[in-house]
C-alpha atoms as a PDB file:
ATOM      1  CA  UNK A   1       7.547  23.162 -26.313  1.00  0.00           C
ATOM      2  CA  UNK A   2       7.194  19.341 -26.734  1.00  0.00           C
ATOM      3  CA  UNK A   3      10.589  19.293 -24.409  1.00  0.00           C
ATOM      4  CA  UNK A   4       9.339  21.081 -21.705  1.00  0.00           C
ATOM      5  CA  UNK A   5       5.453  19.357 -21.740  1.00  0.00           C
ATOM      6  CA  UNK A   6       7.567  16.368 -21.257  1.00  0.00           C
ATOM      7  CA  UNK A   7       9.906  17.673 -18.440  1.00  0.00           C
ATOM      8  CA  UNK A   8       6.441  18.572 -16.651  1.00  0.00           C
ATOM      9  CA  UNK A   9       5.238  15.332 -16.963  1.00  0.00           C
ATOM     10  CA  UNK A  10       8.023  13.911 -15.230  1.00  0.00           C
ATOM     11  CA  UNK A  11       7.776  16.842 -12.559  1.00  0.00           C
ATOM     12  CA  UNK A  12       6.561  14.043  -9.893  1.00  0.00           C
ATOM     13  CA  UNK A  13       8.646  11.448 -10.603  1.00  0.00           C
ATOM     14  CA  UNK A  14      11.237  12.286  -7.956  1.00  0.00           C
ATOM     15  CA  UNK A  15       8.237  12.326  -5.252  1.00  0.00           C
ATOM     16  CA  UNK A  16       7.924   8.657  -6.153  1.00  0.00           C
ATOM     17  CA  UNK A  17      10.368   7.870  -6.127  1.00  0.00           C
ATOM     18  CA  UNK A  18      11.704   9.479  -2.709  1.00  0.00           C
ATOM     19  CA  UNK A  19       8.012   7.072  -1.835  1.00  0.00           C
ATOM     20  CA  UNK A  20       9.323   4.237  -2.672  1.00  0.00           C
ATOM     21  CA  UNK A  21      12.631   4.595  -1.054  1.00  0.00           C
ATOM     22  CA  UNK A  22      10.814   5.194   1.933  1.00  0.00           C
ATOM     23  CA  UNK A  23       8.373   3.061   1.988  1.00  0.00           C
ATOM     24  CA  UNK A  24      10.729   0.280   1.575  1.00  0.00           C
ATOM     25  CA  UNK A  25      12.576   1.262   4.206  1.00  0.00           C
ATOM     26  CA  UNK A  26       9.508   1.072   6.597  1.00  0.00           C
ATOM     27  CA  UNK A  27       8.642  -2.180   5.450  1.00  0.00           C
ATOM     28  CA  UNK A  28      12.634  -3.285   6.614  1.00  0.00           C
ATOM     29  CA  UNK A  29      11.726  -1.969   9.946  1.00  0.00           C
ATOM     30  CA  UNK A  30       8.033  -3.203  10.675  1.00  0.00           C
ATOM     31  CA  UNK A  31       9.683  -6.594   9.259  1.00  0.00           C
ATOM     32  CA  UNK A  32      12.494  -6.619  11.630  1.00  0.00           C
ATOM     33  CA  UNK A  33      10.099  -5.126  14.774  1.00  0.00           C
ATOM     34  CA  UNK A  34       7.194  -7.544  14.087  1.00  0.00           C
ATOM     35  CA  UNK A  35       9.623 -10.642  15.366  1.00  0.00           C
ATOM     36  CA  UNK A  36       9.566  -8.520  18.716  1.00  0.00           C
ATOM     37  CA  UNK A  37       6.391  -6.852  18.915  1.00  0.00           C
ATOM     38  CA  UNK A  38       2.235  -7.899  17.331  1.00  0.00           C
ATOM     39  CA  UNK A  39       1.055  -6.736  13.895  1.00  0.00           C
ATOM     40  CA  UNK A  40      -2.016  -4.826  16.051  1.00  0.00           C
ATOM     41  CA  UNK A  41       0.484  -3.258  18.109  1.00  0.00           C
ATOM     42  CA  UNK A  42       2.495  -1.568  15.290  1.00  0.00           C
ATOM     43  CA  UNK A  43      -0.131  -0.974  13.660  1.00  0.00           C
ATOM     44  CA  UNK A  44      -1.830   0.905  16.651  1.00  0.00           C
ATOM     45  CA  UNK A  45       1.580   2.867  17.465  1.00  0.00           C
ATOM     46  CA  UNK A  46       1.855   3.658  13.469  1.00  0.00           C
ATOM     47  CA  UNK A  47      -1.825   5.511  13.879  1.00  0.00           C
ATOM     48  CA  UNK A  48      -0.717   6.997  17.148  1.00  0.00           C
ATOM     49  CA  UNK A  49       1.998   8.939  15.633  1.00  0.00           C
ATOM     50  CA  UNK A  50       0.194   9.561  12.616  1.00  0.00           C
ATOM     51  CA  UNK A  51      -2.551  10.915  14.565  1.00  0.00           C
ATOM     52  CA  UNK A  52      -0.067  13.439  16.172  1.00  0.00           C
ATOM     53  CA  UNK A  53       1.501  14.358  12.818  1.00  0.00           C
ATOM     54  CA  UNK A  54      -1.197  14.941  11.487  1.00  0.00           C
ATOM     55  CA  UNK A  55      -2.917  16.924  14.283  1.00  0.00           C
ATOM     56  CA  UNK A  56      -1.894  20.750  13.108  1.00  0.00           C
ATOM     57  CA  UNK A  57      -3.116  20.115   9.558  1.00  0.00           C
ATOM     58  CA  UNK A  58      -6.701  18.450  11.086  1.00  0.00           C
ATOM     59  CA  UNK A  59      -7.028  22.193  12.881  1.00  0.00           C
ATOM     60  CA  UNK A  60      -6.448  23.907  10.159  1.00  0.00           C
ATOM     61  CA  UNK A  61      -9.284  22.107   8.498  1.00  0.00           C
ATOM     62  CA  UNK A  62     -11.051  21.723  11.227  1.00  0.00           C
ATOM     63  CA  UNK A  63     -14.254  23.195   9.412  1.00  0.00           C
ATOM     64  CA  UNK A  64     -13.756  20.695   6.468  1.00  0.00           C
ATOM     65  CA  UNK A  65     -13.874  18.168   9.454  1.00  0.00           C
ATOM     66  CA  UNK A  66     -17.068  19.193  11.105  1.00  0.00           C
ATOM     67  CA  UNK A  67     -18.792  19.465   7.483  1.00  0.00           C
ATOM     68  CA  UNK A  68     -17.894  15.980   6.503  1.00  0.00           C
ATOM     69  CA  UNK A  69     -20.539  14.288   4.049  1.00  0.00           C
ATOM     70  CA  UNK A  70     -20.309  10.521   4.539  1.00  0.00           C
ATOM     71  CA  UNK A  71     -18.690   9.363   7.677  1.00  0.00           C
ATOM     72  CA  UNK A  72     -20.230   5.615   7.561  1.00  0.00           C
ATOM     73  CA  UNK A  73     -18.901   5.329   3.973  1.00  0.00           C
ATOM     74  CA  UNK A  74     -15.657   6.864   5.654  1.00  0.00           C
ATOM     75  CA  UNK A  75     -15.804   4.082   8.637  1.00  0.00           C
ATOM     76  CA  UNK A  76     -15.928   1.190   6.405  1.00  0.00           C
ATOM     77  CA  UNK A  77     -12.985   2.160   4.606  1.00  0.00           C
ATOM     78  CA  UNK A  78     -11.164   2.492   7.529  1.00  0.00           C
ATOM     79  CA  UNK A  79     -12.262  -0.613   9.200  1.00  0.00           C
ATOM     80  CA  UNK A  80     -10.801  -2.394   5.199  1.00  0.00           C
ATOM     81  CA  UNK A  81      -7.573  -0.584   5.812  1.00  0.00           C
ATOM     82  CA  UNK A  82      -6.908  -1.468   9.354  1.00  0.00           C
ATOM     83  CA  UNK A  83      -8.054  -5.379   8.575  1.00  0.00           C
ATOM     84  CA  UNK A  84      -5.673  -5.060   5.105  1.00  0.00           C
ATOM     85  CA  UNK A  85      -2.481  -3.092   7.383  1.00  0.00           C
ATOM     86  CA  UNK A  86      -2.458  -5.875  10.285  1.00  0.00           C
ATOM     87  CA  UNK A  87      -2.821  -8.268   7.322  1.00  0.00           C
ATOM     88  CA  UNK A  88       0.641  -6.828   5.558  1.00  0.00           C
ATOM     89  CA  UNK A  89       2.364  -6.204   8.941  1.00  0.00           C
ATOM     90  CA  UNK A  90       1.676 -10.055   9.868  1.00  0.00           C
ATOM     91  CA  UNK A  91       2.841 -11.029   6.254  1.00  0.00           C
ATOM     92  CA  UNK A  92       6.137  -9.470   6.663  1.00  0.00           C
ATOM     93  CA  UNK A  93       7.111 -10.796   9.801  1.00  0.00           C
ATOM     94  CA  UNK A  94       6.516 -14.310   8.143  1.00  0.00           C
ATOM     95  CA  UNK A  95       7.356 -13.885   4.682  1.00  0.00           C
ATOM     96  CA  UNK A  96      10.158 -12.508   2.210  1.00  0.00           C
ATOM     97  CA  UNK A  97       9.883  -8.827   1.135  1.00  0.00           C
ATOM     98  CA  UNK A  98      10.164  -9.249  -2.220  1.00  0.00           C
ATOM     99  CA  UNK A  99       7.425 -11.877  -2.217  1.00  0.00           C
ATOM    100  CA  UNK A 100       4.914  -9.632   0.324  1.00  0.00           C
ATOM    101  CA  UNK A 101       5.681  -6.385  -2.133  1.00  0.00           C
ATOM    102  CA  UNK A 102       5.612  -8.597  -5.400  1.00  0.00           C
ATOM    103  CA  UNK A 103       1.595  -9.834  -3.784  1.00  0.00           C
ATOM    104  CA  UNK A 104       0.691  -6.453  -2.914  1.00  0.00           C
ATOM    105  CA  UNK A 105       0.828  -5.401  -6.604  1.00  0.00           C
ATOM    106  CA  UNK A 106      -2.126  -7.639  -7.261  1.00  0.00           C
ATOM    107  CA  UNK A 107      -3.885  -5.504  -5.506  1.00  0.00           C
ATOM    108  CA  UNK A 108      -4.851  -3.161  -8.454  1.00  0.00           C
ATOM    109  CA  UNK A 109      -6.568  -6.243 -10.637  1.00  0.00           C
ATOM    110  CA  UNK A 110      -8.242  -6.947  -7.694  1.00  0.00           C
ATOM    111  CA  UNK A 111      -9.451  -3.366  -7.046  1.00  0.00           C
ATOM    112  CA  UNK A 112     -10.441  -3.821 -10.800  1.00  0.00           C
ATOM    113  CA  UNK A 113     -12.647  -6.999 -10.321  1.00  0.00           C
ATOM    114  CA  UNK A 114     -14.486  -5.382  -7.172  1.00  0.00           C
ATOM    115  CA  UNK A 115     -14.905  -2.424  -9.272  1.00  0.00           C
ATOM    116  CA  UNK A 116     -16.939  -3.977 -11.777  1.00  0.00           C
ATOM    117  CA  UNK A 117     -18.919  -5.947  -9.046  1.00  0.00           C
ATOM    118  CA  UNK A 118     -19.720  -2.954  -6.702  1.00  0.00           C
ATOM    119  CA  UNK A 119     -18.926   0.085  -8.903  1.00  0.00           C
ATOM    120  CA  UNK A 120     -20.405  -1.324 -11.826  1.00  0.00           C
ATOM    121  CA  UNK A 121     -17.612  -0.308 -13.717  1.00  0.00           C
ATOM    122  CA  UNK A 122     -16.708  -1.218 -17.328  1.00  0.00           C
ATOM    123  CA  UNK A 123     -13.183  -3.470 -17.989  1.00  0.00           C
ATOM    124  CA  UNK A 124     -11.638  -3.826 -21.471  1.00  0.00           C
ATOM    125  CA  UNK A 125     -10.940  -7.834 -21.976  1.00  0.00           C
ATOM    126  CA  UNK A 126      -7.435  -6.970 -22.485  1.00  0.00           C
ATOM    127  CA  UNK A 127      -7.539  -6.077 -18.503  1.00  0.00           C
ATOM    128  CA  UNK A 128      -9.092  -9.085 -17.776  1.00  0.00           C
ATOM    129  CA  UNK A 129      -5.994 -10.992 -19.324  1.00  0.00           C
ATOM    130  CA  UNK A 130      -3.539  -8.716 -17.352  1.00  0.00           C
ATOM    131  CA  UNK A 131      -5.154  -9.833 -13.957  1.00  0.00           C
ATOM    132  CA  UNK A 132      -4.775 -13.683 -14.614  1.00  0.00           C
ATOM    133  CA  UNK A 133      -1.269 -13.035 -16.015  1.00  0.00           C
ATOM    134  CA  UNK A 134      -0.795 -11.146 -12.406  1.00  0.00           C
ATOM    135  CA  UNK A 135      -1.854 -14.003 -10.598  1.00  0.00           C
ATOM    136  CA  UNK A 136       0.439 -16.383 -12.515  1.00  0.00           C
ATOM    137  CA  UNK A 137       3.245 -14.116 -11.657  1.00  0.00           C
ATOM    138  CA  UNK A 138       2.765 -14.504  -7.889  1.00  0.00           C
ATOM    139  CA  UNK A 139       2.194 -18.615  -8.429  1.00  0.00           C
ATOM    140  CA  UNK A 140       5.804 -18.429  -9.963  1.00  0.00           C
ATOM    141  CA  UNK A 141       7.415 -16.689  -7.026  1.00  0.00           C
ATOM    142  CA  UNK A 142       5.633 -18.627  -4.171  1.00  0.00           C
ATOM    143  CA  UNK A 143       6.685 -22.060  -5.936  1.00  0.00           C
ATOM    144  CA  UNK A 144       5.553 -25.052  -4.153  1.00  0.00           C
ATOM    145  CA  UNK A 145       4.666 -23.036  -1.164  1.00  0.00           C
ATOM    146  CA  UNK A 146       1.775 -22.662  -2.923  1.00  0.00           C
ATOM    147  CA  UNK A 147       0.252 -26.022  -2.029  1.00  0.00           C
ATOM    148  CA  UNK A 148       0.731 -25.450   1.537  1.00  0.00           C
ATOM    149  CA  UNK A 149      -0.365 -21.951   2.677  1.00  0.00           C
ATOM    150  CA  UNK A 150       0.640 -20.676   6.054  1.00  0.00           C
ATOM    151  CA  UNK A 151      -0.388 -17.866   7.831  1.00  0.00           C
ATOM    152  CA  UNK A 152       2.306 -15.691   6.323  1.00  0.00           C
ATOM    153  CA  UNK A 153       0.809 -16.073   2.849  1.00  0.00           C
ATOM    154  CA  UNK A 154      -2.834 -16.072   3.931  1.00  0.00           C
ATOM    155  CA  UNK A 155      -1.867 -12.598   5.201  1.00  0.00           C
ATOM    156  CA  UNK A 156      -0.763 -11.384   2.146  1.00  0.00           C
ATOM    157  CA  UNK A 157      -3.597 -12.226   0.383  1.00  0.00           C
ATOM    158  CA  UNK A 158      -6.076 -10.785   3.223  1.00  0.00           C
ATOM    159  CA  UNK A 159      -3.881  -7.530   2.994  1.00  0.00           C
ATOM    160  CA  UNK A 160      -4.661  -7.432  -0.993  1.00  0.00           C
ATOM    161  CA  UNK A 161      -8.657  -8.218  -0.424  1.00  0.00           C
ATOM    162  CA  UNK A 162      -9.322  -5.543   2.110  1.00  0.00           C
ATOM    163  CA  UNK A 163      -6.800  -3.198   0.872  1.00  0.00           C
ATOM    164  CA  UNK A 164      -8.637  -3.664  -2.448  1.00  0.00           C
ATOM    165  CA  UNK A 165     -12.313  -2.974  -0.715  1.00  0.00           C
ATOM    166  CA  UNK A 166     -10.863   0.043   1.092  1.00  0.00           C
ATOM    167  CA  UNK A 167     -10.062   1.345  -2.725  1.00  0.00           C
ATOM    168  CA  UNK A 168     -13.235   0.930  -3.260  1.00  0.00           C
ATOM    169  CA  UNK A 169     -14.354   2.832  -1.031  1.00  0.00           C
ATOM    170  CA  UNK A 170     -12.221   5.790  -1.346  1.00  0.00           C
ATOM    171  CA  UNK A 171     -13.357   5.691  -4.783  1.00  0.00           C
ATOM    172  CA  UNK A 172     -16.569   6.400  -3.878  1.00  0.00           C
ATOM    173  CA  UNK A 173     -15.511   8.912  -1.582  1.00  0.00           C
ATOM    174  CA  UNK A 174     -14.045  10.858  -4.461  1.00  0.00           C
ATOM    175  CA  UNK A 175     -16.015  14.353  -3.235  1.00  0.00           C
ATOM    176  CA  UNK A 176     -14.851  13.858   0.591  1.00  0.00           C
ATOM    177  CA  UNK A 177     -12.170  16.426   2.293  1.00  0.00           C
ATOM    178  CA  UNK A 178      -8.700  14.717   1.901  1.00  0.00           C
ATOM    179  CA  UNK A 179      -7.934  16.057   5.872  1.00  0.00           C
ATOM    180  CA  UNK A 180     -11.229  14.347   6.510  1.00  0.00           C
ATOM    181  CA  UNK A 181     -10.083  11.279   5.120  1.00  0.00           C
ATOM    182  CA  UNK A 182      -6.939  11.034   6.338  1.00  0.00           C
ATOM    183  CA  UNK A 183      -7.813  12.099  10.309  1.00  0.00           C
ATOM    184  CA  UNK A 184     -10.784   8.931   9.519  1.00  0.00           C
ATOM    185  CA  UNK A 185      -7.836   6.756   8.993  1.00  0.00           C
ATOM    186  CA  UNK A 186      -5.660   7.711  11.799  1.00  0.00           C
ATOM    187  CA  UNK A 187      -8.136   7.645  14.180  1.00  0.00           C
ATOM    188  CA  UNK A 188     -10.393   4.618  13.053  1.00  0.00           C
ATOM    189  CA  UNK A 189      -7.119   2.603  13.514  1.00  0.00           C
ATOM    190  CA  UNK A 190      -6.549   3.772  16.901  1.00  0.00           C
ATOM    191  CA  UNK A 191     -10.090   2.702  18.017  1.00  0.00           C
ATOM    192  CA  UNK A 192      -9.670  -0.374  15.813  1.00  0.00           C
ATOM    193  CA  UNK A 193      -6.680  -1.659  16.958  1.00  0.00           C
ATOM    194  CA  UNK A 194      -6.486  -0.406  20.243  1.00  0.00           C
ATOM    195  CA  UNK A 195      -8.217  -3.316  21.647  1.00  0.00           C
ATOM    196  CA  UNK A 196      -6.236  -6.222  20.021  1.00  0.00           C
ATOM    197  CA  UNK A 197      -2.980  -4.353  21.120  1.00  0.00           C
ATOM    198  CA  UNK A 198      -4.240  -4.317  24.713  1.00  0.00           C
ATOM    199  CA  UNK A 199      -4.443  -7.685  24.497  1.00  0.00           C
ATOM    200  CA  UNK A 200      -0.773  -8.768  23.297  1.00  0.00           C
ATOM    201  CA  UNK A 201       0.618  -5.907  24.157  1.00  0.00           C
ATOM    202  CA  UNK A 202       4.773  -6.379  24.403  1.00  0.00           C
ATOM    203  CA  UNK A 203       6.202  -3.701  26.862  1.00  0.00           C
ATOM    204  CA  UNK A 204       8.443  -1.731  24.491  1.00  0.00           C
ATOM    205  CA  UNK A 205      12.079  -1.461  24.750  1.00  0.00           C
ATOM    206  CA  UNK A 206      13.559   2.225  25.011  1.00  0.00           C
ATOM    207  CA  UNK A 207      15.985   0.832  22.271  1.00  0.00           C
ATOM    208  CA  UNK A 208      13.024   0.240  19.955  1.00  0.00           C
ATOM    209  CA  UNK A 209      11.219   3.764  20.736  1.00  0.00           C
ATOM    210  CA  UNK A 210      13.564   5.237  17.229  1.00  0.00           C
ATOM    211  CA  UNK A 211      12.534   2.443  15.130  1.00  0.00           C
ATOM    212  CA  UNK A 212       8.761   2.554  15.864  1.00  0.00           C
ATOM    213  CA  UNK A 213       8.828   6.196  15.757  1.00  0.00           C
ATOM    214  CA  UNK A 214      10.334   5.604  12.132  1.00  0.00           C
ATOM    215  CA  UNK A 215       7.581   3.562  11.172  1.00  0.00           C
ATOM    216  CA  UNK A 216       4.636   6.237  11.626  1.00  0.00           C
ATOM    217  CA  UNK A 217       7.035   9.078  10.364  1.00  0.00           C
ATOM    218  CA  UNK A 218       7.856   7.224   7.058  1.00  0.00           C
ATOM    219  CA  UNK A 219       4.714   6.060   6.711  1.00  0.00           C
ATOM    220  CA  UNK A 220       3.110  10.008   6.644  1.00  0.00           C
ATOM    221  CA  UNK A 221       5.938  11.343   4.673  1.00  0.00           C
ATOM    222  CA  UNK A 222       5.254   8.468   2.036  1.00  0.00           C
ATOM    223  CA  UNK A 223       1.486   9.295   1.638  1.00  0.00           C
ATOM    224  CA  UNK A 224       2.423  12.625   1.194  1.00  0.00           C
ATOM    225  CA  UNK A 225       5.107  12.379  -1.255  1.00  0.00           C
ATOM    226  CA  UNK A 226       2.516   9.883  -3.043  1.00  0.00           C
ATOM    227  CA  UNK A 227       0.212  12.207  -3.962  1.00  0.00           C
ATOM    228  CA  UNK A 228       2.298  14.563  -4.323  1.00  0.00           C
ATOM    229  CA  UNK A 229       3.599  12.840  -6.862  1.00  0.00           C
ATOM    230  CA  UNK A 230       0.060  12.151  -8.442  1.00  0.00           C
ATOM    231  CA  UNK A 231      -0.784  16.036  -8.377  1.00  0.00           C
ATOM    232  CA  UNK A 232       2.795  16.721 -10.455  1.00  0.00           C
ATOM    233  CA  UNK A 233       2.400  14.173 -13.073  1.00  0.00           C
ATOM    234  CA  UNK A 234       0.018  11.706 -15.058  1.00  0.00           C
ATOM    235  CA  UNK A 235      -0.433   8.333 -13.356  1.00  0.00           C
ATOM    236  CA  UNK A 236       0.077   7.168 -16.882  1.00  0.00           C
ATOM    237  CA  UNK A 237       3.595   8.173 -16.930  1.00  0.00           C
ATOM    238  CA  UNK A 238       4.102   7.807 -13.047  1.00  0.00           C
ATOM    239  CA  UNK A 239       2.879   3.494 -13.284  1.00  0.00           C
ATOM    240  CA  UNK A 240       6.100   2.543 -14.973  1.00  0.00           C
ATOM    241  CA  UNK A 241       8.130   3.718 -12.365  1.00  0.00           C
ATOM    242  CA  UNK A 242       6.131   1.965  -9.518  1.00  0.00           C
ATOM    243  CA  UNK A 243       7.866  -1.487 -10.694  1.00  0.00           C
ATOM    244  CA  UNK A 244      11.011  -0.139  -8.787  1.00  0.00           C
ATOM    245  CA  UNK A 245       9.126  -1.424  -5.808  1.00  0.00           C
ATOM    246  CA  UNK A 246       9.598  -4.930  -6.492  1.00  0.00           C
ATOM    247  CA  UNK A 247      13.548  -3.735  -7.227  1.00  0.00           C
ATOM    248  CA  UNK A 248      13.800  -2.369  -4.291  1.00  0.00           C
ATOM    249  CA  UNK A 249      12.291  -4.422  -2.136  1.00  0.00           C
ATOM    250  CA  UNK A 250      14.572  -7.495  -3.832  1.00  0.00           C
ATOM    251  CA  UNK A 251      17.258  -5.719  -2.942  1.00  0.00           C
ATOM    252  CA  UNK A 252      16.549  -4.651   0.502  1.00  0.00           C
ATOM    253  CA  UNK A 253      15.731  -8.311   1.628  1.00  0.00           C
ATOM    254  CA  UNK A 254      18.846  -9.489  -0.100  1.00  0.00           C
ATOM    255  CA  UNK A 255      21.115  -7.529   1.673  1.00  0.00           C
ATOM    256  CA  UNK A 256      19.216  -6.796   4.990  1.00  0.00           C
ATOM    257  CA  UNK A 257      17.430 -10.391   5.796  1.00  0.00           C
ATOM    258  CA  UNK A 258      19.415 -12.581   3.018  1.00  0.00           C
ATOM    259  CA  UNK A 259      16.797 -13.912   1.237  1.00  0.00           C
ATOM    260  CA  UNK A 260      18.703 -14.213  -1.787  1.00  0.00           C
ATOM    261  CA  UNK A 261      16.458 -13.619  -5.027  1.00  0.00           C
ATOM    262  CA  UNK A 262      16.110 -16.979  -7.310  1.00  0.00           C
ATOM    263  CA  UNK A 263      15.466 -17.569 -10.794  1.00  0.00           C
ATOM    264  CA  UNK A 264      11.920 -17.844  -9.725  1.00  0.00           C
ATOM    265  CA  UNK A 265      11.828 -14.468  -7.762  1.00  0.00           C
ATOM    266  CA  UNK A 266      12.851 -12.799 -11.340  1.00  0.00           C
ATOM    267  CA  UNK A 267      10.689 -14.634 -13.321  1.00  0.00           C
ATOM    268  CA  UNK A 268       7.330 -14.121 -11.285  1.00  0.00           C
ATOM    269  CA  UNK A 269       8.369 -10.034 -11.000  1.00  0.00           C
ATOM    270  CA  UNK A 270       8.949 -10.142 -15.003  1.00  0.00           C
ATOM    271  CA  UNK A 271       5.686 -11.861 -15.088  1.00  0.00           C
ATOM    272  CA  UNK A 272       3.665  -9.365 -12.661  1.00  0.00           C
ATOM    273  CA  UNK A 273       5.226  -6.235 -14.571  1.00  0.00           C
ATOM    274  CA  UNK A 274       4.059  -7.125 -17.603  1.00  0.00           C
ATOM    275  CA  UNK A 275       0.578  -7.942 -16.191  1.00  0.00           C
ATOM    276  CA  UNK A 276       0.340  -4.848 -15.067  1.00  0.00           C
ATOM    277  CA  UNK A 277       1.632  -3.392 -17.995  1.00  0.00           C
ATOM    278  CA  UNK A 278      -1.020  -5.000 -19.362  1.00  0.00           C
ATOM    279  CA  UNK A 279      -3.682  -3.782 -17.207  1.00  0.00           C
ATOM    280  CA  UNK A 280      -2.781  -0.065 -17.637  1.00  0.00           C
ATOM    281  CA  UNK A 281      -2.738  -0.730 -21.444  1.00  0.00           C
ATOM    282  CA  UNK A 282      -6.301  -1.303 -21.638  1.00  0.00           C
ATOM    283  CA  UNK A 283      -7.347   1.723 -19.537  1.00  0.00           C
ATOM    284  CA  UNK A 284      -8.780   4.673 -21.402  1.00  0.00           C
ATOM    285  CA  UNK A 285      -6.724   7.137 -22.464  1.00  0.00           C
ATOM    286  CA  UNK A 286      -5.971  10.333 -20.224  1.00  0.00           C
ATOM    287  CA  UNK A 287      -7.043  13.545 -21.865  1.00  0.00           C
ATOM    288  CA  UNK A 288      -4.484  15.607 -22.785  1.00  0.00           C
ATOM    289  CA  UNK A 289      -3.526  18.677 -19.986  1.00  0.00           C
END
């Protein structure tokens, strides 16, 4: 019995990481199409295809769609995710991948901080340690870069402050439609970005139409593995496993952009791991299923 509570557990672990994997290898591509093309142009042909992926499941729901309870609440976390998505794509076009992924972990002590200031929620003291520790981490990897920040790096952090609010907000959207939220998204990016990518638009290249396709195709199939992954299994067994995004990201900028990993590289990740080890320690237990 104890053998086969565990094996369910584990039951999403393969849907993360199959997210990962591909996630990661979106990232490769946006990084390699954003020295060709804008941030608010990928980001606006990412929504576009989402929007038409997406568009058989929205009509199914469409009743869940026309009931929806909070759509300003809905707009706002949009608007975060569309500032915090140009953010990353601008970040990786300037930056290494291991260092944009290793920055976009701090994202959850930061969602912790604007949870006690908005949400009013409680944090253990132990967390509190965890999110300096996380900080630290990412000081270690950017090295002296530090003292001079460019726009690569103020992108990064942007990406991790609104990506951080839009938590937020979907946290306090916890009763919405998920079809509701996720056609919001699409489509407040499209009318968010659309104006921006009118204005740089780069004609694109027939050659590129596979790889931008890619982009919005991975990007859906992520999300969905993601919580699919997160309806199979406890995020409490599933947050160990979400390290192998630093891993993987390491690797793929090693060996598709050369940025060969130093000493600092695997110090700061062994420093942001266990700082978010740390973090997740001092959460309340999950009840047992």
């Amino acid at each position: 019995m104890a053998a086969s509570s565990r094996s369910t557990d584990y039951a999403g672990a393969p849907w993360l990481v199959a997210d990962m994997v591909l996630i990661t290898v979106m990232t490769v591509i946006v990084k390699l199409q954003g020295a060709h093309y804008p941030a608010a142009q990928l980001v606006f042909l990412r929504a576009l295809i989402g929007a038409v992926l997406i568009a058989p499941l929205v009509w199914r729901e469409r009743q869940a769609v026309r009931d929806m309870q909070r759509p300003w609440r809905n707009a706002a976390r949009v608007a975060c995710n569309a500032v915090a998505l140009t953010c990353n794509f601008v970040a990786l076009a300037n930056l290494p991948l291991a260092l944009v992924t290793a920055i976009s972990f701090t994202r959850q002590p930061v969602t912790m901080l604007l949870a006690v200031t908005f949400l009013k929620e409680k944090v253990r003291p132990l967390a509190w340690l965890g999110t300096g520790l996380a900080f630290c981490g990412v000081l270690v990897m950017i090295g002296p870069v530090a003292l001079l920040p460019g726009l690569g790096l103020l992108a990064a952090f942007g990406s991790v402050l609104f990506g951080s609010l839009a938590t937020i907000q979907t946290r306090a959207l916890r009763g919405e439609n998920a079809v509701v939220m996720m056609l919001f998204y699409v489509v407040g990016l499209l009318l968010l970005t659309a104006g921006p990518a009118w204005a740089f638009w780069t004609p694109v290249q027939t050659g590129d139409l596979p790889a931008l396709f890619a982009i919005g195709l991975l990007a859906q199939l992520g999300q969905f593995f993601f919580l699919r992954a997160y309806r199979d299994s406890p995020a409490s067994v599933l947050a160990p496993l979400s390290y192998g995004a630093l891993v993987l990201a390491t690797a793929a900028g090693w060996l598709v952009f050369g940025d060969t990993p130093t000493l600092a590289t695997f110090a700061g990740i062994a420093i942001i791991i266990l700082a978010l080890r740390i973090v997740h320690a001092a959460r309340p237990a999950e009840p047992k299923r």
